[in-house]
PDB file of N, CA and C in Angstrom:
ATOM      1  N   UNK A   1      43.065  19.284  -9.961  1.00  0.00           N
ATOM      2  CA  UNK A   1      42.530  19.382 -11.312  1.00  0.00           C
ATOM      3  C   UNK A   1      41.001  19.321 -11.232  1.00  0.00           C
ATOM      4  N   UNK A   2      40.210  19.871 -11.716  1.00  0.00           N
ATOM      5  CA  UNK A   2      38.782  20.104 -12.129  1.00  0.00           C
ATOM      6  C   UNK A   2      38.854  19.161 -12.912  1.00  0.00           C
ATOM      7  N   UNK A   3      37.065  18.935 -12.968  1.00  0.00           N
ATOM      8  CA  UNK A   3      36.649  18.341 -14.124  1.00  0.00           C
ATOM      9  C   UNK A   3      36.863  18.825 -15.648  1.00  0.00           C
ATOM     10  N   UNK A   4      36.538  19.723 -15.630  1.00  0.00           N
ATOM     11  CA  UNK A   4      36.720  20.704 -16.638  1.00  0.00           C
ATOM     12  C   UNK A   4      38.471  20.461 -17.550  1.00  0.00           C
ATOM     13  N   UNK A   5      39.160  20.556 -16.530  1.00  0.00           N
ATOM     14  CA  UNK A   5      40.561  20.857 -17.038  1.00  0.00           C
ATOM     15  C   UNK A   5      40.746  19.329 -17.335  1.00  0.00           C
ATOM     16  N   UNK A   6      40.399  18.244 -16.138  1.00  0.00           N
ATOM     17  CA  UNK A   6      40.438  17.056 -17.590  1.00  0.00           C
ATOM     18  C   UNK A   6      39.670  16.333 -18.506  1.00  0.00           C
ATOM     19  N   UNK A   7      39.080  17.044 -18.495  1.00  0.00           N
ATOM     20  CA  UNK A   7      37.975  16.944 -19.843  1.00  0.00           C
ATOM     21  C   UNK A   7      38.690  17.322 -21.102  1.00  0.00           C
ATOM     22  N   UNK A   8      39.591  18.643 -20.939  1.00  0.00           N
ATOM     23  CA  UNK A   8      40.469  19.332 -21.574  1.00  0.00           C
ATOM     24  C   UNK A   8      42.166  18.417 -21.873  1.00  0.00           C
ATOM     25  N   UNK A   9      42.117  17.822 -20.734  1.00  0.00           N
ATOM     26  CA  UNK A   9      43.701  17.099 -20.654  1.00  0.00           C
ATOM     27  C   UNK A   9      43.119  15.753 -21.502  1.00  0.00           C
ATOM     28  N   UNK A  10      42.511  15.508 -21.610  1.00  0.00           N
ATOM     29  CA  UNK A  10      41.901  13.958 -22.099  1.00  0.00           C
ATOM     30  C   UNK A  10      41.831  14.471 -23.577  1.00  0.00           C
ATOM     31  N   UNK A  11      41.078  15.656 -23.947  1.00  0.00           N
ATOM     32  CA  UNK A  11      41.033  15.609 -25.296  1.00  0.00           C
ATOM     33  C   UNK A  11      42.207  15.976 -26.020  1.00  0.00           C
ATOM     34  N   UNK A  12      43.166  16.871 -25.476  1.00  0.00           N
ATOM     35  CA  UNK A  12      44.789  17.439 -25.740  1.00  0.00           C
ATOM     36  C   UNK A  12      45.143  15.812 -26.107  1.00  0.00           C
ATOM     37  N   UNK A  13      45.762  14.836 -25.000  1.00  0.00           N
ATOM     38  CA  UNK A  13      46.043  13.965 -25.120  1.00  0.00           C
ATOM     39  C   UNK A  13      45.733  13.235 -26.302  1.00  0.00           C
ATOM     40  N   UNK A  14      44.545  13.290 -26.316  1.00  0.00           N
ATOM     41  CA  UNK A  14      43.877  11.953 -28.109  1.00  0.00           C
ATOM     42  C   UNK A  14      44.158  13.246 -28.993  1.00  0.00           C
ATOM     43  N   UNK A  15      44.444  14.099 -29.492  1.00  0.00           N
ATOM     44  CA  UNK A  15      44.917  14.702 -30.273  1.00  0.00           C
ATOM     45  C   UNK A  15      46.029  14.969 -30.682  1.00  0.00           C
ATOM     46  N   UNK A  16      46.588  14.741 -29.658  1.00  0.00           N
ATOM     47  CA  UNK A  16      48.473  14.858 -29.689  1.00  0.00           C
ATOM     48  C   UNK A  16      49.012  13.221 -29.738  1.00  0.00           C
ATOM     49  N   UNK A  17      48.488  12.180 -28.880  1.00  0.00           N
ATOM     50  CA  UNK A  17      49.093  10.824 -28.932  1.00  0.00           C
ATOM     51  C   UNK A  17      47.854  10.125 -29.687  1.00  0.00           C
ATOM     52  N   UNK A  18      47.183  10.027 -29.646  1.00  0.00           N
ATOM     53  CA  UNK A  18      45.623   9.261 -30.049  1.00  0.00           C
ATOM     54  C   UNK A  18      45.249   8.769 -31.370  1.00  0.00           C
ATOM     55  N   UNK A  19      45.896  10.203 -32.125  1.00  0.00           N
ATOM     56  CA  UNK A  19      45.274   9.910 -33.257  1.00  0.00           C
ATOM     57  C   UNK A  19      43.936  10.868 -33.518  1.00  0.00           C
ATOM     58  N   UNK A  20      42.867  10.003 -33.248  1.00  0.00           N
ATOM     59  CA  UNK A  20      41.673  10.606 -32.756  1.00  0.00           C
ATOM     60  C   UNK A  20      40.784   9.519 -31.810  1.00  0.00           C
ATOM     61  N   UNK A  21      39.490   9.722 -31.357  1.00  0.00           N
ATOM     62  CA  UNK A  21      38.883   8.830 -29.975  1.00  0.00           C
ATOM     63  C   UNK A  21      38.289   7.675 -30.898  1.00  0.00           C
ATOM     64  N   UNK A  22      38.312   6.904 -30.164  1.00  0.00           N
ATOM     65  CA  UNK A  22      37.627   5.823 -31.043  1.00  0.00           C
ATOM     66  C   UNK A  22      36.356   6.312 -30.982  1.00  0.00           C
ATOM     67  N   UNK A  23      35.530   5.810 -31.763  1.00  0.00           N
ATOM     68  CA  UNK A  23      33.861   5.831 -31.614  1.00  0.00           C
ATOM     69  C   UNK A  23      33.301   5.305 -30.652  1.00  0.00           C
ATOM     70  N   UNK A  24      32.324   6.107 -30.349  1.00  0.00           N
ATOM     71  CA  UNK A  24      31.143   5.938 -28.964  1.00  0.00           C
ATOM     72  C   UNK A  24      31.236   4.833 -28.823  1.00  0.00           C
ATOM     73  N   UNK A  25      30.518   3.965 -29.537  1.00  0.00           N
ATOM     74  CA  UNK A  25      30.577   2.312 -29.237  1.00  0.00           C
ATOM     75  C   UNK A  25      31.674   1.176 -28.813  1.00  0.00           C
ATOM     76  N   UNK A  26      32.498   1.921 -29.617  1.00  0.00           N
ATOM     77  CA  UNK A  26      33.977   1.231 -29.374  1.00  0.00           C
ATOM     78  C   UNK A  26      34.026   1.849 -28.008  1.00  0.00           C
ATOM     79  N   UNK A  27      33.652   3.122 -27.447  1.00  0.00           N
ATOM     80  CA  UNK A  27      34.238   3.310 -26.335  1.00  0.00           C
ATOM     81  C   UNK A  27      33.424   2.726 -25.100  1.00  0.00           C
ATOM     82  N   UNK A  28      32.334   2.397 -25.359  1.00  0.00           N
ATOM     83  CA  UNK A  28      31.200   1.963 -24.426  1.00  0.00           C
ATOM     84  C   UNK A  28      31.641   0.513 -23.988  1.00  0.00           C
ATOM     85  N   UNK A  29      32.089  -0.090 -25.314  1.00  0.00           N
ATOM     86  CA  UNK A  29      32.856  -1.647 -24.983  1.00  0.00           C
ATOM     87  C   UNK A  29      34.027  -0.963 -23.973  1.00  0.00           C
ATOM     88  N   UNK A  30      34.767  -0.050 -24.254  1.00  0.00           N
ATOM     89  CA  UNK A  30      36.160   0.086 -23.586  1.00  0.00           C
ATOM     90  C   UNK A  30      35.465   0.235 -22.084  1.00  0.00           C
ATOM     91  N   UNK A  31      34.596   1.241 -21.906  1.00  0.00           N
ATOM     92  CA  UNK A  31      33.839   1.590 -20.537  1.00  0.00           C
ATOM     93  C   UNK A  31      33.690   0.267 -19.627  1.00  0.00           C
ATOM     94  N   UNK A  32      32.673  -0.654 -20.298  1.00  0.00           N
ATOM     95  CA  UNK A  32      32.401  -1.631 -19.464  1.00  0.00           C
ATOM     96  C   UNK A  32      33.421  -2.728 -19.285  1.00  0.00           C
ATOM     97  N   UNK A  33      34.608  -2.693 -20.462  1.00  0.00           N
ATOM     98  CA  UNK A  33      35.577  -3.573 -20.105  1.00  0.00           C
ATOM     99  C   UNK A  33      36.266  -3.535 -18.579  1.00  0.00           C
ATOM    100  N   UNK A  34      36.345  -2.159 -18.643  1.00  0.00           N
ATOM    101  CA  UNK A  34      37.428  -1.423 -17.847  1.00  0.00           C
ATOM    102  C   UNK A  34      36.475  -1.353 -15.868  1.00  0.00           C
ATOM    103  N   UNK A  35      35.000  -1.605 -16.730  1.00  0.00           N
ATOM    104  CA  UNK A  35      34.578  -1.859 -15.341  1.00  0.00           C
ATOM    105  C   UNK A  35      34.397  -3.184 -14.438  1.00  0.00           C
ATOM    106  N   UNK A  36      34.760  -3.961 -15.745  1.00  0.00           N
ATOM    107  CA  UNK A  36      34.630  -5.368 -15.427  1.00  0.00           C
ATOM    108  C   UNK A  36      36.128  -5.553 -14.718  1.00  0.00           C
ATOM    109  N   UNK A  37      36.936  -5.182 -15.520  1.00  0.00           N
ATOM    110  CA  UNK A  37      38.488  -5.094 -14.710  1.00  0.00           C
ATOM    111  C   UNK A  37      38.520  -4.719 -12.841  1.00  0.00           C
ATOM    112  N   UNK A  38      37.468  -3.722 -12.735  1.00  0.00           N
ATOM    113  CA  UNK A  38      37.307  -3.435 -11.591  1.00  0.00           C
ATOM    114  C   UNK A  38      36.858  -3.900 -10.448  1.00  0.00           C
ATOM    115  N   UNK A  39      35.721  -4.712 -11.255  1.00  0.00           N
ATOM    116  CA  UNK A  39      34.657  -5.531 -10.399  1.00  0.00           C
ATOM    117  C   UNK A  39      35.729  -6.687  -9.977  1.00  0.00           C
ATOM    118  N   UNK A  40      36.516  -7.108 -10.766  1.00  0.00           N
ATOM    119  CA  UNK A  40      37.474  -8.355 -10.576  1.00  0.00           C
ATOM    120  C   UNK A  40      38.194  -8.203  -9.504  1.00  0.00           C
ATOM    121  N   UNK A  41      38.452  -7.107  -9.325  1.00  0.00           N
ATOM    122  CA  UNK A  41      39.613  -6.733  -8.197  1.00  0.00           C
ATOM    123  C   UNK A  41      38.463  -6.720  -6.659  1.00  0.00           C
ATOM    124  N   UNK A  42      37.652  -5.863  -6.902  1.00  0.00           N
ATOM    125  CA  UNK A  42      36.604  -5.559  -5.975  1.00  0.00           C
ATOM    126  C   UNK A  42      36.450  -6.972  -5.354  1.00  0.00           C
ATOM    127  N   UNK A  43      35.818  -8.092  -6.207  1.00  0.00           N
ATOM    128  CA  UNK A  43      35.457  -9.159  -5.662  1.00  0.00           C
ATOM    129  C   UNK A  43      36.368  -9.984  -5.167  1.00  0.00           C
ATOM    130  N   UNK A  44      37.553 -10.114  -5.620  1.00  0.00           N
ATOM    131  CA  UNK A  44      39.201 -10.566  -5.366  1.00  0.00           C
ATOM    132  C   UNK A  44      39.836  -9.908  -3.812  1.00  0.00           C
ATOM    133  N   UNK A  45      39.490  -8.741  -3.805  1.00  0.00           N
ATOM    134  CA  UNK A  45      39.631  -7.625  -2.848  1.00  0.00           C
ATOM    135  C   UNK A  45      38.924  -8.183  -1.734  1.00  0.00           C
ATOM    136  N   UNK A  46      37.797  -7.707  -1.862  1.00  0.00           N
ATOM    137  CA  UNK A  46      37.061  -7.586  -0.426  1.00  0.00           C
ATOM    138  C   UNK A  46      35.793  -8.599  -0.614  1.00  0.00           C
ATOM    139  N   UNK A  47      35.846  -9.061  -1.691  1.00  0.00           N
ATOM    140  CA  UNK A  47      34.730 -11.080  -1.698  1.00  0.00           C
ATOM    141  C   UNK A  47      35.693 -11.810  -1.275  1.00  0.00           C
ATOM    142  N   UNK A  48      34.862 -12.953  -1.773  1.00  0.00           N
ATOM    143  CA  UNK A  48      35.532 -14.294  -1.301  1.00  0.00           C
ATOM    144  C   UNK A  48      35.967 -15.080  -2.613  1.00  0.00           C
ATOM    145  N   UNK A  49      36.909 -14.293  -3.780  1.00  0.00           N
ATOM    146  CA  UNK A  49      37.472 -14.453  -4.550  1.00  0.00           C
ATOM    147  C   UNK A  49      39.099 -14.861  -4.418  1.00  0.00           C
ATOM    148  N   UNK A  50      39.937 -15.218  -4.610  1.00  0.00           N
ATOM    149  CA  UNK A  50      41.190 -14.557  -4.363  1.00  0.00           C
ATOM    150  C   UNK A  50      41.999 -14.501  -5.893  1.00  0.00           C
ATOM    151  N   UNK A  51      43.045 -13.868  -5.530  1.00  0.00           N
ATOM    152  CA  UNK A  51      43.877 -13.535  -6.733  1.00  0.00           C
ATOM    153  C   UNK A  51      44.484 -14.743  -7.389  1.00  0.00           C
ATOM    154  N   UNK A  52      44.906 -14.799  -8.481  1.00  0.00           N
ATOM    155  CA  UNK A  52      45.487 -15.946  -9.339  1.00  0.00           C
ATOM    156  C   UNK A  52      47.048 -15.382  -9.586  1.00  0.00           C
ATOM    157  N   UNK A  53      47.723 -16.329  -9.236  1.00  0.00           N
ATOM    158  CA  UNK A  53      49.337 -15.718  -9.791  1.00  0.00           C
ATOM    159  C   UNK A  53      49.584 -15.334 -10.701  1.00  0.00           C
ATOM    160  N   UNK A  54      50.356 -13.823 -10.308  1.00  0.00           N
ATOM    161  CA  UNK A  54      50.849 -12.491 -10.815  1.00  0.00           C
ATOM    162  C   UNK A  54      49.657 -11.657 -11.363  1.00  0.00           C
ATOM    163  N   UNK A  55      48.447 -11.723 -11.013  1.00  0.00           N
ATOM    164  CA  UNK A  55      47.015 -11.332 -11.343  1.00  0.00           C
ATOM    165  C   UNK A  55      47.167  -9.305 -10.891  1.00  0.00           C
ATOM    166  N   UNK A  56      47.363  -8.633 -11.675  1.00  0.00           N
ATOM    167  CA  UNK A  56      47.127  -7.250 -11.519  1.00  0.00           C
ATOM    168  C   UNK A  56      45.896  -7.328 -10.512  1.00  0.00           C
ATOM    169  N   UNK A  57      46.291  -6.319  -9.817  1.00  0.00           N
ATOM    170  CA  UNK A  57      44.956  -5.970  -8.706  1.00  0.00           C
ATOM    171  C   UNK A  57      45.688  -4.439  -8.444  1.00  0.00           C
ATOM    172  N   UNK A  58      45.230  -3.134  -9.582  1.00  0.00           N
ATOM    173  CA  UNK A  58      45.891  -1.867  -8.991  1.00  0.00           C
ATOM    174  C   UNK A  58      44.682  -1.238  -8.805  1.00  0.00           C
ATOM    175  N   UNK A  59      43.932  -0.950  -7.843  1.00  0.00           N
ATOM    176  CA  UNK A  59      42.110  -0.412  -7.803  1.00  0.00           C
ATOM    177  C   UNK A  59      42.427   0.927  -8.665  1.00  0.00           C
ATOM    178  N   UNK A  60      43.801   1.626  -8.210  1.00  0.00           N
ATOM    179  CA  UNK A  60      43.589   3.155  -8.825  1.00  0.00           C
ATOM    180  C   UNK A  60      43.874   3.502  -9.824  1.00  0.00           C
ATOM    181  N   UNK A  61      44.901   2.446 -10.759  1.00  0.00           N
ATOM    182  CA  UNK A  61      44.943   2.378 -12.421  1.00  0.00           C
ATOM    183  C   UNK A  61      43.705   1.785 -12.811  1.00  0.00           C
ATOM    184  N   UNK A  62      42.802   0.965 -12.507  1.00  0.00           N
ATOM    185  CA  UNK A  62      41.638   0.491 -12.898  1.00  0.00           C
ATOM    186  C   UNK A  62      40.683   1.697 -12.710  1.00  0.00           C
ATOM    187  N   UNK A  63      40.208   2.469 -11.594  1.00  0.00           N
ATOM    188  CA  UNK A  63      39.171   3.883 -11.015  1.00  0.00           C
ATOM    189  C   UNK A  63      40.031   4.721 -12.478  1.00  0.00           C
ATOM    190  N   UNK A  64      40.901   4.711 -12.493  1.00  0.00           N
ATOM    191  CA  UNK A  64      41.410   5.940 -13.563  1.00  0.00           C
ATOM    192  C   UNK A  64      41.265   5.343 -15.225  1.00  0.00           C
ATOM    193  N   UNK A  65      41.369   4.205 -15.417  1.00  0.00           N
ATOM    194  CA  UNK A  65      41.043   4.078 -16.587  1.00  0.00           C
ATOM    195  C   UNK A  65      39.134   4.113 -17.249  1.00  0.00           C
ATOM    196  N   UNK A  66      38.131   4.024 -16.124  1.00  0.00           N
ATOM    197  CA  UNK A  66      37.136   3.947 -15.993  1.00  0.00           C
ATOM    198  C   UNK A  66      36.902   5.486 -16.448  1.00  0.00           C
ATOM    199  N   UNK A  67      37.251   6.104 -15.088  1.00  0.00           N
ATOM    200  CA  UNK A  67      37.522   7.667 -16.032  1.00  0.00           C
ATOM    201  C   UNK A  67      37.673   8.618 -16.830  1.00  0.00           C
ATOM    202  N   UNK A  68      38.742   8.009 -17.650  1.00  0.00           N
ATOM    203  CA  UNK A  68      39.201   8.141 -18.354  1.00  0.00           C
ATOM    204  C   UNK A  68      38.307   8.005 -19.932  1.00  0.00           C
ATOM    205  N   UNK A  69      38.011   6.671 -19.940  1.00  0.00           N
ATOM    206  CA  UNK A  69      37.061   6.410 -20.793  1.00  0.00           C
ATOM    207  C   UNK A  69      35.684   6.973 -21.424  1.00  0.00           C
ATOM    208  N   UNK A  70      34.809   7.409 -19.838  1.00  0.00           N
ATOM    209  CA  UNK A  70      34.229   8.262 -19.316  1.00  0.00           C
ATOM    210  C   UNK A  70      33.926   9.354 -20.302  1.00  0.00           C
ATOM    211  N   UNK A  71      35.557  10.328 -19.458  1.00  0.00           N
ATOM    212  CA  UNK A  71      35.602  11.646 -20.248  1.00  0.00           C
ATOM    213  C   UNK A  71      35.863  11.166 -21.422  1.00  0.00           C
ATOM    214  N   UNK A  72      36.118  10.598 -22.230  1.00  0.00           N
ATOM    215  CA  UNK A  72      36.307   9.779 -23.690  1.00  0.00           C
ATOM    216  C   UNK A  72      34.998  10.267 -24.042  1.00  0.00           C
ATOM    217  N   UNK A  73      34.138   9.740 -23.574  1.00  0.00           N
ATOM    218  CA  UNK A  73      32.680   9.465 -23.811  1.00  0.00           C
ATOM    219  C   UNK A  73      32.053  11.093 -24.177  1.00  0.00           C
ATOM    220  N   UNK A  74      32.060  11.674 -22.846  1.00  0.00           N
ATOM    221  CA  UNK A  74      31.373  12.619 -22.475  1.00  0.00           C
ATOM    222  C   UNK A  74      32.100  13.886 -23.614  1.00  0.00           C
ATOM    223  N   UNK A  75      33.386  14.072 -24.026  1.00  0.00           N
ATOM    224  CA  UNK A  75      33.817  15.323 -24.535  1.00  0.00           C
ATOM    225  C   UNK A  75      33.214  14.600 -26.251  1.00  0.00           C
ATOM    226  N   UNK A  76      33.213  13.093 -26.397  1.00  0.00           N
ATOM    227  CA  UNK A  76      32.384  12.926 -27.818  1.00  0.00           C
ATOM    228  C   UNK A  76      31.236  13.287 -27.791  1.00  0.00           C
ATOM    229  N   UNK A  77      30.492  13.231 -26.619  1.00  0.00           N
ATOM    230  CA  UNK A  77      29.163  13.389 -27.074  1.00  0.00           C
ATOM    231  C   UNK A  77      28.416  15.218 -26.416  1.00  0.00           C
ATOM    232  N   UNK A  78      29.509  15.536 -26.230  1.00  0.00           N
ATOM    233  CA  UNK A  78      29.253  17.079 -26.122  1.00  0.00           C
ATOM    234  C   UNK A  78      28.742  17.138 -24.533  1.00  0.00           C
ATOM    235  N   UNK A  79      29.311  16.347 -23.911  1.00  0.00           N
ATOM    236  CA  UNK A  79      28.886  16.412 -22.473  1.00  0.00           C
ATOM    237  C   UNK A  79      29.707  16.962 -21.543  1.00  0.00           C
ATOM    238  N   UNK A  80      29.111  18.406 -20.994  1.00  0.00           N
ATOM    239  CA  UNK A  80      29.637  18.993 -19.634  1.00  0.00           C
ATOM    240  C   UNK A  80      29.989  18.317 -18.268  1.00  0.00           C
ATOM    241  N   UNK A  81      30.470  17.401 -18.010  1.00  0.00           N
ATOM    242  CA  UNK A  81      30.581  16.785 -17.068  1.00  0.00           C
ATOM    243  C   UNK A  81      30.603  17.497 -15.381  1.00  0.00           C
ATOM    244  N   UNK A  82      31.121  18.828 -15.888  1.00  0.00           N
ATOM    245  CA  UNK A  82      31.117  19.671 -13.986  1.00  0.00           C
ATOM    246  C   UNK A  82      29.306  19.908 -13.849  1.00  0.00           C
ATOM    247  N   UNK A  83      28.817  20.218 -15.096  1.00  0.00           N
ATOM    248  CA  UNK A  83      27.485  20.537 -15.717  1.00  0.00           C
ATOM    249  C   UNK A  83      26.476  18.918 -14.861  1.00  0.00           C
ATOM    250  N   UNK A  84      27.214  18.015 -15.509  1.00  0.00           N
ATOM    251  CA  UNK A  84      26.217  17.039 -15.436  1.00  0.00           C
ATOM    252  C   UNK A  84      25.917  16.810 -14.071  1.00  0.00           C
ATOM    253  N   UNK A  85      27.525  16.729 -13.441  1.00  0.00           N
ATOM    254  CA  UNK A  85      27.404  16.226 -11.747  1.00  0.00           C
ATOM    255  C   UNK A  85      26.655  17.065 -11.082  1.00  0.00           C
ATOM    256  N   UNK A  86      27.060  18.426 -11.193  1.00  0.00           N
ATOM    257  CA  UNK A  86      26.153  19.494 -10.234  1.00  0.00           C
ATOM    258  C   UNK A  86      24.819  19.845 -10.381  1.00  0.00           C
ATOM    259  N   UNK A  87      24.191  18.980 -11.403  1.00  0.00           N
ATOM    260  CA  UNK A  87      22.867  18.438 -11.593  1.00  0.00           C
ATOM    261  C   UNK A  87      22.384  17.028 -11.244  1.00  0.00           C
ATOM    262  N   UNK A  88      23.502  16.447 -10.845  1.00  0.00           N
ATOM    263  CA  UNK A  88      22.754  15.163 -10.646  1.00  0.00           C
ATOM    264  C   UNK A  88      22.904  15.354  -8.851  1.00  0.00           C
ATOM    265  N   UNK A  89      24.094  16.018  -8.785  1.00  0.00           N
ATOM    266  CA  UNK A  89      24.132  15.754  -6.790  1.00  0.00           C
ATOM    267  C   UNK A  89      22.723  16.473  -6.955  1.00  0.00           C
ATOM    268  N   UNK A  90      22.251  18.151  -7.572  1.00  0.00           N
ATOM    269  CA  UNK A  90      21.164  18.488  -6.847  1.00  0.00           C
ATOM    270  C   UNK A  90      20.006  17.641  -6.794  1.00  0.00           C
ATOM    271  N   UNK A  91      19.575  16.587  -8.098  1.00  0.00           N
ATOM    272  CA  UNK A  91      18.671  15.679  -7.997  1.00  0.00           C
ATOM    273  C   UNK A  91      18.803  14.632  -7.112  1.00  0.00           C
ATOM    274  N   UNK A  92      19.819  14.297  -6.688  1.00  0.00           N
ATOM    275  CA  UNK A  92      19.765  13.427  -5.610  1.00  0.00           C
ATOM    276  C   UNK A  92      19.718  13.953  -3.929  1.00  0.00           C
ATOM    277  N   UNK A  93      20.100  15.234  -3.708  1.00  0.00           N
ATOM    278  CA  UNK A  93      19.763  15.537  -2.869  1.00  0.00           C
ATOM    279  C   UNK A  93      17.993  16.471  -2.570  1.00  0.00           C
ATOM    280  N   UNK A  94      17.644  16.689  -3.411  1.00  0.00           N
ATOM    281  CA  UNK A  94      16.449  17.094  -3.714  1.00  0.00           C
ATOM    282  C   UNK A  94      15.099  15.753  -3.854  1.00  0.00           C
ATOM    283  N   UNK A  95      15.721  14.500  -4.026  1.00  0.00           N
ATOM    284  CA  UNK A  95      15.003  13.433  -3.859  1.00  0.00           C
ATOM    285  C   UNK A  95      15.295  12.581  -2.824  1.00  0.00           C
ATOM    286  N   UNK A  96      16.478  12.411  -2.068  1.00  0.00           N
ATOM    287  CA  UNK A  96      17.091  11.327  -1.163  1.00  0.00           C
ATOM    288  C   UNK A  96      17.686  12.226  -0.267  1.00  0.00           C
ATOM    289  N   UNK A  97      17.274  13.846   0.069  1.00  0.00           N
ATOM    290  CA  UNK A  97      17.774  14.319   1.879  1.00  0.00           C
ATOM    291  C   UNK A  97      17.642  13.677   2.806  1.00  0.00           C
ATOM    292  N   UNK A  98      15.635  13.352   2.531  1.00  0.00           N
ATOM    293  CA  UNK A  98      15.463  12.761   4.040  1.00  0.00           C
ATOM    294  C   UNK A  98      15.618  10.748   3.692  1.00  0.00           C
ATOM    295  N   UNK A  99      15.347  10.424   2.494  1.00  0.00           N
ATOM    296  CA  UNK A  99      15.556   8.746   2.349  1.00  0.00           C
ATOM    297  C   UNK A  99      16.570   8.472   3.094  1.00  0.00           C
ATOM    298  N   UNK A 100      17.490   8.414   2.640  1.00  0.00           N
ATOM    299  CA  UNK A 100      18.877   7.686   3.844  1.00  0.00           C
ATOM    300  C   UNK A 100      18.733   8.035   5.087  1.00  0.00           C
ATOM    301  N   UNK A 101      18.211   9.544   5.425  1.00  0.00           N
ATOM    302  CA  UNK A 101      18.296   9.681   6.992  1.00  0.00           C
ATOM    303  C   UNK A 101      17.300   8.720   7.911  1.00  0.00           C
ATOM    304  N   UNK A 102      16.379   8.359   7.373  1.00  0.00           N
ATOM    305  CA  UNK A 102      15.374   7.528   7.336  1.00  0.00           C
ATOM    306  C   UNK A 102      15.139   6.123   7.142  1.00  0.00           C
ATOM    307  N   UNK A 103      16.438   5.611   6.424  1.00  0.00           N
ATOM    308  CA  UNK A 103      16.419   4.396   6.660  1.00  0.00           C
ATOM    309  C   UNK A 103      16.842   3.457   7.437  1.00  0.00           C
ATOM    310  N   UNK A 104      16.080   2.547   8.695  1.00  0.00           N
ATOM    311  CA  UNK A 104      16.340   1.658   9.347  1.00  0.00           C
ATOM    312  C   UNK A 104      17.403   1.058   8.880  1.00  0.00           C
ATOM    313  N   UNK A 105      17.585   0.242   8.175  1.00  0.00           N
ATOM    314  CA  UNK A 105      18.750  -0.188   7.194  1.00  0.00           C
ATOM    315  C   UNK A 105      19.913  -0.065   7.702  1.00  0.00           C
ATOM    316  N   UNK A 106      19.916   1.826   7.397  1.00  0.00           N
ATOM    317  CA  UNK A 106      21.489   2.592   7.565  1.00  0.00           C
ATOM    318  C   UNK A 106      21.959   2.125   9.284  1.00  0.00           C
ATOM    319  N   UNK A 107      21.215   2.318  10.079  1.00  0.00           N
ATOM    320  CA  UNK A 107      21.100   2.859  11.139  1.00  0.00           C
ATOM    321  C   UNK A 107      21.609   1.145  12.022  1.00  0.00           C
TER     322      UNK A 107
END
């Protein structure tokens, strides 16, 4: 699936089950909820957190609801998303080719 096509499957969906999308704001709370859900697992995961009994830890229902939300976002606010990425990889590779190759850090 393209971006495109679920940009398309996301908005089918809130039109057919949804109702309609909640509002930007409402969805911006949903965004960062859903990233906080993530971070929980992340740090539970691979910190020095651990899980609490019967504590959900699914990384790829959490990565997909983040997503999800996302394209929520982006088809409200008239945003091309195949558009946006293939402008942002070129800005990042057009600013950071040689940075990472270059950093002691990496290496």
């Amino acid at each position: 699936m393209t971006i495109e096509e679920a940009q398309k499957q996301v908005d089918e969906w809130i039109r057919q089950y949804g109702v309609r999308y909640f509002n930007e704001l409402t969805n911006m709370a949903c965004l960062t909820e859903e990233v906080g859900e993530l971070a929980r697992i992340m740090a539970r995961t691979y910190g020095e957190q651990s899980f609490k009994e019967g504590e959900k830890h699914d990384l790829d229902d959490e990565m997909a609801d983040i997503l999800w939300v996302l394209i929520c976002l982006a088809n409200q606010t008239g945003v091309d998303l195949t558009e946006a990425f293939k402008k942002n990889l070129e800005k990042k590779t057009s600013r950071d080719k040689e940075r990472h190759l270059n950093n002691t850090k990496l290496k």
